[in-house]
N, C-alpha and C. Protein backbone atom coordinates (compact mmCIF):
# COMPACT_ATOMS: atom_id res chain seq x y z
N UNK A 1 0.85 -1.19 0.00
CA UNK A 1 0.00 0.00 0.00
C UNK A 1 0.89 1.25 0.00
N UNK A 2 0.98 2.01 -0.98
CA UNK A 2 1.49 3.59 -0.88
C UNK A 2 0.28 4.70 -0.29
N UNK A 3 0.89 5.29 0.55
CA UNK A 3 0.29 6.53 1.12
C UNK A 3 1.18 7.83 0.76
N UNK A 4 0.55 8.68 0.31
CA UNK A 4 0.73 10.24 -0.16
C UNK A 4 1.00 11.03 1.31
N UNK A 5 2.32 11.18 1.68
CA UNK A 5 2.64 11.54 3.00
C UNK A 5 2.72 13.20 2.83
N UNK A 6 2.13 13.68 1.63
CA UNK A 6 1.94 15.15 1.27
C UNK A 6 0.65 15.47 1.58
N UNK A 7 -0.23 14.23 1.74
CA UNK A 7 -1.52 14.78 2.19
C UNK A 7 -1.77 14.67 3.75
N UNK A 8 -2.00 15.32 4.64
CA UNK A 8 -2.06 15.50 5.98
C UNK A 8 -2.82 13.94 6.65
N UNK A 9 -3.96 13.50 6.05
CA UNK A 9 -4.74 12.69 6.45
C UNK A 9 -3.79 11.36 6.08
N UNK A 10 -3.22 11.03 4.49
CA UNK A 10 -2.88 9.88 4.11
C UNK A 10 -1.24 10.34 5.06
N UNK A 11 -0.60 10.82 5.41
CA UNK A 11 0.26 10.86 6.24
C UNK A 11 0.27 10.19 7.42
N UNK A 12 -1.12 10.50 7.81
CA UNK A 12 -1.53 10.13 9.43
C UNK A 12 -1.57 8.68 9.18
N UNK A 13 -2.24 8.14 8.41
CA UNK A 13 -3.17 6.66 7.73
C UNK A 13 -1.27 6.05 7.53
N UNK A 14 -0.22 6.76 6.94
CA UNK A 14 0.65 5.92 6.03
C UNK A 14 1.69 5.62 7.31
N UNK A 15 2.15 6.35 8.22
CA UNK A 15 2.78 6.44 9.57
C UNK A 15 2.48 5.73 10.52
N UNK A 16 0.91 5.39 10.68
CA UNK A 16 0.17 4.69 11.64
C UNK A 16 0.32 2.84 11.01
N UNK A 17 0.44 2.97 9.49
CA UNK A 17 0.19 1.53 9.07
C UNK A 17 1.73 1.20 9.11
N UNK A 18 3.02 1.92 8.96
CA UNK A 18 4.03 1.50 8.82
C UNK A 18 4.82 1.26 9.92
N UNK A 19 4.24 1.89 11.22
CA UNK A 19 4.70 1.71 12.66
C UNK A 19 3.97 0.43 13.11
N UNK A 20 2.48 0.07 12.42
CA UNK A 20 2.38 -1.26 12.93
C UNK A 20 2.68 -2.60 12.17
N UNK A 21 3.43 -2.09 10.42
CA UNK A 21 4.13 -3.34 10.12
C UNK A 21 5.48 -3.33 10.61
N UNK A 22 6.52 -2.30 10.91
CA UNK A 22 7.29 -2.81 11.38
C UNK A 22 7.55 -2.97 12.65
N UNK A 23 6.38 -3.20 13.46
CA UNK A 23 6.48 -4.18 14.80
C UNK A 23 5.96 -5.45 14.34
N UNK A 24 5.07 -5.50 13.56
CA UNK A 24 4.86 -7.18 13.13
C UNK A 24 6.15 -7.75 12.21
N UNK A 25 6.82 -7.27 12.07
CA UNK A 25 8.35 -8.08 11.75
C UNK A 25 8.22 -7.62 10.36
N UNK A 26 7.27 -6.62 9.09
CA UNK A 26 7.21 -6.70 8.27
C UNK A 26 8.29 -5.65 7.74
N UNK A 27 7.97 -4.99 6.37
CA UNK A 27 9.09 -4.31 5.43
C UNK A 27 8.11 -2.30 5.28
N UNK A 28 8.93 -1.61 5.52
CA UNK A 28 8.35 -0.58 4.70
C UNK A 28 9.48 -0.03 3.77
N UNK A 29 8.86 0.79 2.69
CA UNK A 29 9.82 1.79 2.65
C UNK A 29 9.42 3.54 2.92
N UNK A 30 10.55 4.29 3.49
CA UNK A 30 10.22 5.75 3.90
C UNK A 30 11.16 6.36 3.22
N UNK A 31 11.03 7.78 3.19
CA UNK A 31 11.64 8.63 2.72
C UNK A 31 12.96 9.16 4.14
N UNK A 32 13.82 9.49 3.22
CA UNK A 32 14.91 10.40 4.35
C UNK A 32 15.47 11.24 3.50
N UNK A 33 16.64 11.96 4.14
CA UNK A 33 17.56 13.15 3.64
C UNK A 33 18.12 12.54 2.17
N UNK A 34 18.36 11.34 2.14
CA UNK A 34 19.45 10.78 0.91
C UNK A 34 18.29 10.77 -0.04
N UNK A 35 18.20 9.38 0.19
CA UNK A 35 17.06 8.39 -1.04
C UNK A 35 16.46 8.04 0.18
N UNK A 36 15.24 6.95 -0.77
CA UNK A 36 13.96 6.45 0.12
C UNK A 36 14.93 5.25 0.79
N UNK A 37 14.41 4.66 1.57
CA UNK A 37 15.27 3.80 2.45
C UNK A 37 14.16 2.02 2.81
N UNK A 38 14.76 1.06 2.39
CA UNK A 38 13.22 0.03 2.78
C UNK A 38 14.33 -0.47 4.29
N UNK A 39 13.24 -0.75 5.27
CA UNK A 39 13.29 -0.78 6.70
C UNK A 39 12.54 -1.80 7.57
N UNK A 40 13.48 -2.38 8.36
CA UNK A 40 12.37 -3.54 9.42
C UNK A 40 13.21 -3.04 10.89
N UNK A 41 11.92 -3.67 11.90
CA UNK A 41 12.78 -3.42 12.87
C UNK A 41 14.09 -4.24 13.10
N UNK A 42 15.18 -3.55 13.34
CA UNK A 42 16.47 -4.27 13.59
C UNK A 42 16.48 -5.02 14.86
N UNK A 43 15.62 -5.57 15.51
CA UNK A 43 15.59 -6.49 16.55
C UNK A 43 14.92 -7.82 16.39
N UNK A 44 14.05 -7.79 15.05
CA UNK A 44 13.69 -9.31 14.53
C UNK A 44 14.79 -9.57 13.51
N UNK A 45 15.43 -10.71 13.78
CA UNK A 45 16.27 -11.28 12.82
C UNK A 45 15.23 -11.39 11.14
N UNK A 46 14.36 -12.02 11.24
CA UNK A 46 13.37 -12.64 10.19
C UNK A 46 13.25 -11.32 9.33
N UNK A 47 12.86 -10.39 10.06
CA UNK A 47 12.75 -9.13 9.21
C UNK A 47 13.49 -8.56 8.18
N UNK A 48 14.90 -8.73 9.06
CA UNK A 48 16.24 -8.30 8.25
C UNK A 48 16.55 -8.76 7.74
N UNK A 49 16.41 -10.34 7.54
CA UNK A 49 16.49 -10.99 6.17
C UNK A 49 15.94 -11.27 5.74
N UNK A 50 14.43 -10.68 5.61
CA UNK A 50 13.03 -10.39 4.40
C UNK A 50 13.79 -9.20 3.87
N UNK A 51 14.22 -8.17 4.75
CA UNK A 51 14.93 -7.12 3.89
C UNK A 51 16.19 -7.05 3.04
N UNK A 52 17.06 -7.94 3.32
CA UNK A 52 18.17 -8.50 2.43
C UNK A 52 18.13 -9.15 1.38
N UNK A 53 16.22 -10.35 1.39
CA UNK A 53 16.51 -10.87 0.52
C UNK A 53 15.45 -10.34 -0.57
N UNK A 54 14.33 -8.88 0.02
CA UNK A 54 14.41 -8.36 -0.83
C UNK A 54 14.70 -7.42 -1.96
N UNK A 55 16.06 -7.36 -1.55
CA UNK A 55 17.10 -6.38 -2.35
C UNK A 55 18.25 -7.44 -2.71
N UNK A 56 17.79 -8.33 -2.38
CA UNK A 56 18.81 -9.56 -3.29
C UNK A 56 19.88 -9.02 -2.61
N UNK A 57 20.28 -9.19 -1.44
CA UNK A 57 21.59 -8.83 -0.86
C UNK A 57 21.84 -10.04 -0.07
N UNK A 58 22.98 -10.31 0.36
CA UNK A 58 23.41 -11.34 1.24
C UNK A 58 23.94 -10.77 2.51
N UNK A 59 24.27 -11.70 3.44
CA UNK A 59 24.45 -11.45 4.78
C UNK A 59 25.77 -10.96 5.15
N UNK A 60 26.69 -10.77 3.91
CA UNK A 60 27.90 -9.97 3.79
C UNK A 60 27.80 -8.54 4.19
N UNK A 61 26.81 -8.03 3.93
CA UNK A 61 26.81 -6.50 3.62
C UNK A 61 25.68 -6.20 4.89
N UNK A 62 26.02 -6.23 6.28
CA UNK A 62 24.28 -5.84 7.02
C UNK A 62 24.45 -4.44 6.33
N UNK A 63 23.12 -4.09 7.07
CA UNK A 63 22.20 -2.98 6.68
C UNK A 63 22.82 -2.13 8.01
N UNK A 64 22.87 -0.81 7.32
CA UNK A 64 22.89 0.35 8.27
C UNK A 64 21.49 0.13 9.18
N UNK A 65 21.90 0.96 10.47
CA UNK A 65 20.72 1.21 11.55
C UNK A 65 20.72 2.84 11.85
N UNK A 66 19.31 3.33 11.47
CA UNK A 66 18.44 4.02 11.30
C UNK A 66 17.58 4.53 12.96
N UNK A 67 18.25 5.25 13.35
CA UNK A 67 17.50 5.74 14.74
C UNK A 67 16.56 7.03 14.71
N UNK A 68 15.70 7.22 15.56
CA UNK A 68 14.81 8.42 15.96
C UNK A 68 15.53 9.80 16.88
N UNK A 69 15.96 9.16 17.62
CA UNK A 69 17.04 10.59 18.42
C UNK A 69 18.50 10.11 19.13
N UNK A 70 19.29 11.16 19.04
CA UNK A 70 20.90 10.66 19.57
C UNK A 70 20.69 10.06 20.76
N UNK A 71 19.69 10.17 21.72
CA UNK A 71 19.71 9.31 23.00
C UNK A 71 19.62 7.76 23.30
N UNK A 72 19.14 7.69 21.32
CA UNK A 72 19.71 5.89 21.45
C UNK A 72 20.60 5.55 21.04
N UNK A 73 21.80 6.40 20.37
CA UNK A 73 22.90 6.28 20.39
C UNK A 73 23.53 5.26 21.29
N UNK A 74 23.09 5.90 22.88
CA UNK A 74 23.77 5.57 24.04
C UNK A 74 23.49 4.47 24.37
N UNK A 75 22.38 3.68 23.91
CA UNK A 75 21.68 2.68 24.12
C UNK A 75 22.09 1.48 23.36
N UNK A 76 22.92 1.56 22.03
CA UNK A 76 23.42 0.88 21.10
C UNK A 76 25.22 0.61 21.48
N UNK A 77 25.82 1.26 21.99
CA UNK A 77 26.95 1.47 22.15
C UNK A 77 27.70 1.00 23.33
N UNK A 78 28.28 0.41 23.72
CA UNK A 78 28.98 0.20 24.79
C UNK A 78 29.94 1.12 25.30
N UNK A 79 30.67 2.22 24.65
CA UNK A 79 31.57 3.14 24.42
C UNK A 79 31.92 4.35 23.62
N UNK A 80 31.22 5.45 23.59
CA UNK A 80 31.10 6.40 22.35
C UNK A 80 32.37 7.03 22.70
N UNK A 81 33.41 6.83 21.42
CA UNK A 81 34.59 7.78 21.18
C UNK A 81 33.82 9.36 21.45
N UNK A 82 34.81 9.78 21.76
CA UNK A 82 34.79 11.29 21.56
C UNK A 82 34.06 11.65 20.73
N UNK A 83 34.87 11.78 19.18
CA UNK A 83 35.32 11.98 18.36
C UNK A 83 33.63 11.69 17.50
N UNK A 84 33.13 10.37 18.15
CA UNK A 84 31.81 10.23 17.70
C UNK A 84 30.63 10.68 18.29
N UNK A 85 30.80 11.71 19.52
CA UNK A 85 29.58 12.05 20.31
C UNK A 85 29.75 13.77 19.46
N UNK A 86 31.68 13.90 19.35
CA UNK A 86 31.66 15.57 18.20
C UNK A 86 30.88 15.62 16.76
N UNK A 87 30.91 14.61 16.37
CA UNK A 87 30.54 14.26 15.15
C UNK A 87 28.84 14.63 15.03
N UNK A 88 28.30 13.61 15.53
CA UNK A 88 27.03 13.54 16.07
C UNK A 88 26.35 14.88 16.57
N UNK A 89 27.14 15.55 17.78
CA UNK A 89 26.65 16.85 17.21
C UNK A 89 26.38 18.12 16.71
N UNK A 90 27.61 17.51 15.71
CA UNK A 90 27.75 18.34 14.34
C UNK A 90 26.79 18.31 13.65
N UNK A 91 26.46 17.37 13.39
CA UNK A 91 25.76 16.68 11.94
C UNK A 91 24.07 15.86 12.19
N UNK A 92 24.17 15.47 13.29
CA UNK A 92 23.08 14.67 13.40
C UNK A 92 21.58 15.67 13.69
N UNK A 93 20.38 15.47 13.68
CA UNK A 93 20.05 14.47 12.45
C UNK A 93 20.99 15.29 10.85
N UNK A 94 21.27 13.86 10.32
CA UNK A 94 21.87 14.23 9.29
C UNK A 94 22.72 13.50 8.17
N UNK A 95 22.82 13.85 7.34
CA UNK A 95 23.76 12.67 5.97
C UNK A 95 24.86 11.96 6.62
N UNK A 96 25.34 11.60 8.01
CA UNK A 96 26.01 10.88 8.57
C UNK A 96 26.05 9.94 9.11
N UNK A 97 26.83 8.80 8.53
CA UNK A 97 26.93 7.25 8.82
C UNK A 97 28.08 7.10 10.06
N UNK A 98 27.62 6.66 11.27
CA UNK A 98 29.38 6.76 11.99
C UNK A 98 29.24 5.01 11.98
N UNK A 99 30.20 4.25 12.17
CA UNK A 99 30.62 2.97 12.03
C UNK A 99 31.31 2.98 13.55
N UNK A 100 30.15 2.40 14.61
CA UNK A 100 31.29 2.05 15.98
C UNK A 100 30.53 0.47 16.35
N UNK A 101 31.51 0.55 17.93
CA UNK A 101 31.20 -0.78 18.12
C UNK A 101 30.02 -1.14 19.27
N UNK A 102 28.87 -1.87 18.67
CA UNK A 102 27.52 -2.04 19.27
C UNK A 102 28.20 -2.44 20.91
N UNK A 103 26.86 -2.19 21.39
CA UNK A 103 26.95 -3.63 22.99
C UNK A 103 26.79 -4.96 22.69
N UNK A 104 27.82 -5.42 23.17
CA UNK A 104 27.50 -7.20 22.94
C UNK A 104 26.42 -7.12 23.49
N UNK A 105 25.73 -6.78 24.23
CA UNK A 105 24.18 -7.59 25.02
C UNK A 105 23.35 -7.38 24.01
N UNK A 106 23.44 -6.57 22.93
CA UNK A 106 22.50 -6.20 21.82
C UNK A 106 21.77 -7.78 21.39
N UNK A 107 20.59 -7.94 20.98
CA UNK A 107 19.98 -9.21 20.76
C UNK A 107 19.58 -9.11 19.24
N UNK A 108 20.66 -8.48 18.44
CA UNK A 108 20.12 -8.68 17.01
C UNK A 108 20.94 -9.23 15.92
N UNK A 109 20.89 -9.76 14.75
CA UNK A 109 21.51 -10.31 13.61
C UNK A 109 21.22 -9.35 12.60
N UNK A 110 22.20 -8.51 12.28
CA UNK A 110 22.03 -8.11 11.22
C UNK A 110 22.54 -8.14 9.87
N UNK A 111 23.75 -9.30 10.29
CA UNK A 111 24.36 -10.18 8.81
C UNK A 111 25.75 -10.47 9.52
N UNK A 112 26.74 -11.01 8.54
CA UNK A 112 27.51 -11.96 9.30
C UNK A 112 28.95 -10.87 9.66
N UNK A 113 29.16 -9.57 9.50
CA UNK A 113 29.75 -8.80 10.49
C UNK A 113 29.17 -8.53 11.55
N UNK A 114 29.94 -8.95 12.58
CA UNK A 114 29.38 -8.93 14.40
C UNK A 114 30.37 -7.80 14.75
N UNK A 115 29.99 -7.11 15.91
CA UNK A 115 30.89 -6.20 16.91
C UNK A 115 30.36 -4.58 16.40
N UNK A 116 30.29 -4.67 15.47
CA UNK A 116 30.49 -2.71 14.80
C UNK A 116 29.05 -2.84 14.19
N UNK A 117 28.29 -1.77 13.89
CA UNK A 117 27.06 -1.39 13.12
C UNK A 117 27.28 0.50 12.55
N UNK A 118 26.88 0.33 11.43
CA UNK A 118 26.68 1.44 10.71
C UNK A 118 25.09 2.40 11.64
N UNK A 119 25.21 3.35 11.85
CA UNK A 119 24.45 4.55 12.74
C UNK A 119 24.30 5.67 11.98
N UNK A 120 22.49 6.10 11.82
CA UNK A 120 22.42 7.52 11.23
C UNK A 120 21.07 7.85 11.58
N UNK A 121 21.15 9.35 12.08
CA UNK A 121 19.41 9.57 12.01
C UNK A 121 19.14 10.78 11.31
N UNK A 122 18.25 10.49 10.44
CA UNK A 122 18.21 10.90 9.45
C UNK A 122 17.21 12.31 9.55
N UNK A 123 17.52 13.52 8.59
CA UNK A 123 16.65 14.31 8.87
C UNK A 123 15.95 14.53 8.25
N UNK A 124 14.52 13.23 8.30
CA UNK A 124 13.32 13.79 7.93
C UNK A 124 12.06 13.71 8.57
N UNK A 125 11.44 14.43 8.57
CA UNK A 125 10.11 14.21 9.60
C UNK A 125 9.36 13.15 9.69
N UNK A 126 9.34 12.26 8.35
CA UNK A 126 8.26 11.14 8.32
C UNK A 126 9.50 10.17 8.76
N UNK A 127 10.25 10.19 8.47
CA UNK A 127 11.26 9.05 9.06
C UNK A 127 11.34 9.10 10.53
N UNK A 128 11.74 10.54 11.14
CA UNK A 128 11.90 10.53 12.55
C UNK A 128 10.89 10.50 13.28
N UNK A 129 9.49 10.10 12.41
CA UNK A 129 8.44 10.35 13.54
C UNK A 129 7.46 8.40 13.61
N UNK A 130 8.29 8.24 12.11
CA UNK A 130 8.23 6.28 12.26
C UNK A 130 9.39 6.40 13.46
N UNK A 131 10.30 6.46 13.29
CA UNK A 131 11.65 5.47 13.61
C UNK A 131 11.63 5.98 15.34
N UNK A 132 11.29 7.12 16.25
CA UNK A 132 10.32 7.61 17.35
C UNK A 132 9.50 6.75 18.35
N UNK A 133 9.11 6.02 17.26
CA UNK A 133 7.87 4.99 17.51
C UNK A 133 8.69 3.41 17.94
N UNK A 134 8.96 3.27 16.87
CA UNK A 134 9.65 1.68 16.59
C UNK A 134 10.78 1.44 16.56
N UNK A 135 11.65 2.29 17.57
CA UNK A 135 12.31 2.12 17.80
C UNK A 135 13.84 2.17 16.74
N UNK A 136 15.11 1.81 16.82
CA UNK A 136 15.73 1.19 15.96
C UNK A 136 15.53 0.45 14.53
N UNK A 137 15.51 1.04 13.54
CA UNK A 137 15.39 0.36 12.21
C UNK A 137 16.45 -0.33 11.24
N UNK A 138 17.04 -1.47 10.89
CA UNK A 138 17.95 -1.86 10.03
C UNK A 138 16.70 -1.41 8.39
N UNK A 139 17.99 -0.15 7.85
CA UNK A 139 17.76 0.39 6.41
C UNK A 139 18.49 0.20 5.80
N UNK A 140 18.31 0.13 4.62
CA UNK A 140 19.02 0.11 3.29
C UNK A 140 18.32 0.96 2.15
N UNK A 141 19.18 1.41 1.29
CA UNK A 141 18.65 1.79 -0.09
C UNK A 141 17.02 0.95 -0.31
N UNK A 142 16.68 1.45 -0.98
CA UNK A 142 15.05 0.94 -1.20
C UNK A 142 15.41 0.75 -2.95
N UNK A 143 16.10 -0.33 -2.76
CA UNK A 143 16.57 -0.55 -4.16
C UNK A 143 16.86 -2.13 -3.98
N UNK A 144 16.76 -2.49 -5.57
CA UNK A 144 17.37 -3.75 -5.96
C UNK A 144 18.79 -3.70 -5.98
N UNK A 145 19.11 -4.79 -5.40
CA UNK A 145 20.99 -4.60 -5.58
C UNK A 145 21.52 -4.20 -6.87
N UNK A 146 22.36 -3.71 -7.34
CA UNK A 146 22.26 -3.22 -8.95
C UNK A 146 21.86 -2.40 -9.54
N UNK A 147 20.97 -2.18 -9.14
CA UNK A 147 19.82 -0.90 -9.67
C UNK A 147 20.12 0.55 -8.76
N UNK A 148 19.62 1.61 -9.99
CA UNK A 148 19.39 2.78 -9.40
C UNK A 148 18.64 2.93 -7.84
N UNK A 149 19.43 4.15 -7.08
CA UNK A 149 18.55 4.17 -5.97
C UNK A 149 17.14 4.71 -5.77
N UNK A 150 16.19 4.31 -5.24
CA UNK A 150 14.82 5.26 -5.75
C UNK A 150 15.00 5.77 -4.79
N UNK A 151 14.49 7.45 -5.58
CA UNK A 151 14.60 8.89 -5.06
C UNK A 151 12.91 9.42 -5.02
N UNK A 152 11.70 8.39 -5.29
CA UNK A 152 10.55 8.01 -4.39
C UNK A 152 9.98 6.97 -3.91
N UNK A 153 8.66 6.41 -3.24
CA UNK A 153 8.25 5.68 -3.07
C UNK A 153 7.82 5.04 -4.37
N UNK A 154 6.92 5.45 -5.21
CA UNK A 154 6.75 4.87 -6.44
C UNK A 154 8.05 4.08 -7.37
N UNK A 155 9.09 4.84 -7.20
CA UNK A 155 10.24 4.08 -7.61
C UNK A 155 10.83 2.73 -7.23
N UNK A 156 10.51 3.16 -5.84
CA UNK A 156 10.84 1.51 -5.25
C UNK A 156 9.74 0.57 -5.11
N UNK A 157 8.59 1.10 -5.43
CA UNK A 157 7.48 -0.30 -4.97
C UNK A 157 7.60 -0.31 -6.65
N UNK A 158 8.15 0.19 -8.00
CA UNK A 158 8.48 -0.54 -9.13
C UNK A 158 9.46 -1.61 -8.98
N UNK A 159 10.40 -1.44 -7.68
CA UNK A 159 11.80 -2.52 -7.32
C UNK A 159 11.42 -3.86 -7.11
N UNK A 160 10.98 -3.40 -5.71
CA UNK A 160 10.32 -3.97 -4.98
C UNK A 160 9.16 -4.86 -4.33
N UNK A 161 8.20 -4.22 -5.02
CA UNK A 161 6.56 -5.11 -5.32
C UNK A 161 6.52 -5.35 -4.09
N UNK A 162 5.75 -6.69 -3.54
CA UNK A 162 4.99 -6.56 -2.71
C UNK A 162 5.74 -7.06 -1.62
N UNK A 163 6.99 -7.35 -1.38
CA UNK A 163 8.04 -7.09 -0.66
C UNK A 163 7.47 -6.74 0.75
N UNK A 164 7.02 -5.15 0.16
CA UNK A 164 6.59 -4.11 1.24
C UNK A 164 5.27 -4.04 1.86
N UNK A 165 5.14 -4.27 3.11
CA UNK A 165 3.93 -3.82 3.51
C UNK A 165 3.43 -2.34 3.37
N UNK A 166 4.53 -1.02 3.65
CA UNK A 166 3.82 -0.04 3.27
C UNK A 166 4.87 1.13 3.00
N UNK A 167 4.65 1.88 2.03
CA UNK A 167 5.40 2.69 1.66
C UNK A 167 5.00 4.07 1.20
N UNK A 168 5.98 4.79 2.02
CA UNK A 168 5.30 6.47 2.35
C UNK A 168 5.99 7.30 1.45
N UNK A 169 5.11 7.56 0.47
CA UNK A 169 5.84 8.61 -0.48
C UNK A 169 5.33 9.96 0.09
N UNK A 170 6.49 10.97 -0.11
CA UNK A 170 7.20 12.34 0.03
C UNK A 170 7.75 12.95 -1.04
N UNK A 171 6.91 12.58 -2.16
CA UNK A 171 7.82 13.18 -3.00
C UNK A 171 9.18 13.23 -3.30
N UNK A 172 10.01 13.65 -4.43
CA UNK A 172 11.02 13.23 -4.94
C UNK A 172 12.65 13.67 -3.35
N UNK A 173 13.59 12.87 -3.64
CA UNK A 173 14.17 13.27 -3.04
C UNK A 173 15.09 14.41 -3.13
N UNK A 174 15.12 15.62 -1.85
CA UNK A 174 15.83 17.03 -2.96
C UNK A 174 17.14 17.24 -3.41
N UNK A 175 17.79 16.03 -2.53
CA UNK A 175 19.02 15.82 -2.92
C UNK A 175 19.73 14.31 -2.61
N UNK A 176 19.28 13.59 -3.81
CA UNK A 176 19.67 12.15 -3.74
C UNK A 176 21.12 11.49 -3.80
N UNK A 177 22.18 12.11 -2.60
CA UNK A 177 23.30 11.94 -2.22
C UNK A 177 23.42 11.52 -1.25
N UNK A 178 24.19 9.75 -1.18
CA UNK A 178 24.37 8.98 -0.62
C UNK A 178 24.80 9.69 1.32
N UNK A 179 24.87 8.75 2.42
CA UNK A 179 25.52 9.65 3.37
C UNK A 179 27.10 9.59 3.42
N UNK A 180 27.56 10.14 4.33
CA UNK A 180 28.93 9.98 4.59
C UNK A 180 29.22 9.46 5.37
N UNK A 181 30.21 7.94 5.56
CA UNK A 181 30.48 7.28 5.92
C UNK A 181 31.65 7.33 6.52
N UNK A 182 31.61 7.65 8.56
CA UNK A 182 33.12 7.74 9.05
C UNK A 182 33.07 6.52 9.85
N UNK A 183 34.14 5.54 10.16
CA UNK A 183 34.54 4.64 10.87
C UNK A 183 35.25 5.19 11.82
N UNK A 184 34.64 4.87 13.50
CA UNK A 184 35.00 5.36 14.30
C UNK A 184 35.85 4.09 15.24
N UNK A 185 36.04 2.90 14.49
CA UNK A 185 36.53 1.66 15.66
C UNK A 185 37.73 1.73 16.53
N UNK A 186 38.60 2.37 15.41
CA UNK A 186 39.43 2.44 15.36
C UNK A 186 40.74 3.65 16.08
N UNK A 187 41.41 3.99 16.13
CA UNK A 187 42.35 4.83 16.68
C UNK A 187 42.36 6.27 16.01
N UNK A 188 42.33 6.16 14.72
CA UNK A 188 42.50 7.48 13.96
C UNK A 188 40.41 7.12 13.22
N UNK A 189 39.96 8.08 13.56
CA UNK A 189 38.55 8.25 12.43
C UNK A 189 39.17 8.12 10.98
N UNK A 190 38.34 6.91 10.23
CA UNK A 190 38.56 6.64 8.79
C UNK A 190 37.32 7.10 7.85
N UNK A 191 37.52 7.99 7.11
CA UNK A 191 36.40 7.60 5.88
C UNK A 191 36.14 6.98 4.99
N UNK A 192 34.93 6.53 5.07
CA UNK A 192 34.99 4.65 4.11
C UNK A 192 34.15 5.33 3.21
N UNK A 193 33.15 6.00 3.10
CA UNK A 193 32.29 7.00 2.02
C UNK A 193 32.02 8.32 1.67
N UNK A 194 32.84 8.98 1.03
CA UNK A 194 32.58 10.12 0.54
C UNK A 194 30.86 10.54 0.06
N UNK A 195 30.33 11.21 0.90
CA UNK A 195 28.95 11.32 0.53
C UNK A 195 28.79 13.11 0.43
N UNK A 196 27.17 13.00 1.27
CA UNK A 196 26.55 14.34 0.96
C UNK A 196 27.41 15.26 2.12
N UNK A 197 28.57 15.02 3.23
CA UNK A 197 29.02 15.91 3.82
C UNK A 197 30.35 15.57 3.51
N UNK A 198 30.93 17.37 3.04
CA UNK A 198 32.27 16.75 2.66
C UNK A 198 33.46 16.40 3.61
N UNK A 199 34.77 16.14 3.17
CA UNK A 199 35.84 16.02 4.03
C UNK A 199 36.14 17.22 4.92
N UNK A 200 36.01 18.36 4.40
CA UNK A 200 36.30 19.48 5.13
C UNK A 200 35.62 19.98 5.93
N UNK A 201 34.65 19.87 6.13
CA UNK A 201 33.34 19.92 6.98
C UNK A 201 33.99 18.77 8.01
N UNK A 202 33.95 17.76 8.13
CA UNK A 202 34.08 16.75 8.98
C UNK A 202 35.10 16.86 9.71
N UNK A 203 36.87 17.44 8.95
CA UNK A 203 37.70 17.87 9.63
C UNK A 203 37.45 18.78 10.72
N UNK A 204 36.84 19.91 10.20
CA UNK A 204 36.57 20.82 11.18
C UNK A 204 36.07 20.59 12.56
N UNK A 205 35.83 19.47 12.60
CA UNK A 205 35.08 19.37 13.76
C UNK A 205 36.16 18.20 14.26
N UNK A 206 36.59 17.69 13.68
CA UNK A 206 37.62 16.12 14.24
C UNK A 206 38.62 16.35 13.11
N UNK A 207 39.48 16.58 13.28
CA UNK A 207 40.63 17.38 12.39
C UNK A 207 41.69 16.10 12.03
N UNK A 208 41.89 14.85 12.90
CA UNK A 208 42.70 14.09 12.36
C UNK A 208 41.38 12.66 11.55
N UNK A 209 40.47 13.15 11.11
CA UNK A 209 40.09 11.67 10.04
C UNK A 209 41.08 11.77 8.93
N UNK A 210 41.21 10.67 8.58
CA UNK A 210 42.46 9.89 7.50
C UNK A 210 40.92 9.42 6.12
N UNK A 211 41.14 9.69 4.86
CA UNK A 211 40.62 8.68 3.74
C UNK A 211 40.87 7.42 3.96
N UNK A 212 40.15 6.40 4.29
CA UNK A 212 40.11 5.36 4.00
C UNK A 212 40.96 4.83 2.57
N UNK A 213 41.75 3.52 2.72
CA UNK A 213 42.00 3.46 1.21
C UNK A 213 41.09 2.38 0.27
N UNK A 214 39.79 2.23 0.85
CA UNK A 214 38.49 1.59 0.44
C UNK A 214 37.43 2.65 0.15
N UNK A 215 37.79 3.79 0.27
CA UNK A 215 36.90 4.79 0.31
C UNK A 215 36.59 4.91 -1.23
């Protein structure tokens, strides 16, 4: 089912149906700052690999996790670097991916890298006011592996099909640039993705990140 999240009422109707499929373990896709994003909660295993396998992805690559406010940051983390609480609030909500290392007590599978998870909250209203609700989301592109990223809902339920229980279109995305990806595990901050915030921006605020040479 697509809901028109431009109309006040099908907003209410498309938010309300996608907060109660992804507590029933199901798939949506929503809109954010980048591209549209398809999403389950990251605490049912089953979910996250309805969502892997419908983007034809394997358990090589988990899915970024998608939060509602920096206070679950603290809740995911066993240890926030510095360097990643400066970052955060620089940028957050915002085109920023930080890469640290979860709490082991965490009770989720999100593919076969354990210890570290990809982190971003994203700034858009229909996203932050699902993801608010339901907690923690494992997202990905709302795309077929291979394929262009869809920059609406209509784009990806062409991907996708019935995959999705529900998907909230917002109209096109205004600037369909990937996020930026810093790895914080480590000793020196690495950048693994050049995205929508640049290097110099990021320095400014944490002055020794290094390019990744995977970047």
């Amino acid at each position: 089912m697509l809901y028109d999240c431009r109309s006040p009422a099908d907003r209410d109707r498309g938010i309300a149906a996608a907060i109660e499929a992804v507590k029933n373990g199901e798939l949506v896709v929503l809109p954010t700052d980048t591209v549209y994003g398809i999403g389950a909660d990251a605490f049912t295993p089953y979910a996250v690999k309805a969502l892997l396998d419908a983007k034809g992805r394997g358990r090589q690559m988990p899915p970024p996790v998608l939060i509602g406010s920096r206070h679950t940051l603290d809740g995911l983390v066993f240890s926030l670097p510095q360097a990643a609480r400066d970052l955060v609030e620089a940028f957050w909500p915002g085109a920023l991916t930080i890469v640290v290392e979860h709490s082991p007590s965490l009770q989720w599978d999100l593919g076969d890298k354990t210890g570290t998870v990809a982190v971003r909250m994203p700034l858009h209203p229909v996203a932050l006011e699902v993801l608010r609700e339901t907690g923690p989301m494992a997202v990905s592109s709302a795309n077929k592996t291979g394929q262009p990223a869809a920059v609406t809902a209509e784009e990806a339920r062409d991907q996708l099909g019935y995959s999705v229980r529900a998907y909230l279109e917002a109209g096109p995305c205004p600037d369909p640039v990937p996020s930026t990806i810093v790895d914080l595990t480590g000793e020196v901050p690495q950048l693994l993705r050049l995205g929508a915030i640049p290097l110099e921006k990021l320095r400014d605020v944490v002055p020794d990140i290094v390019e990744s040479q995977v970047a």
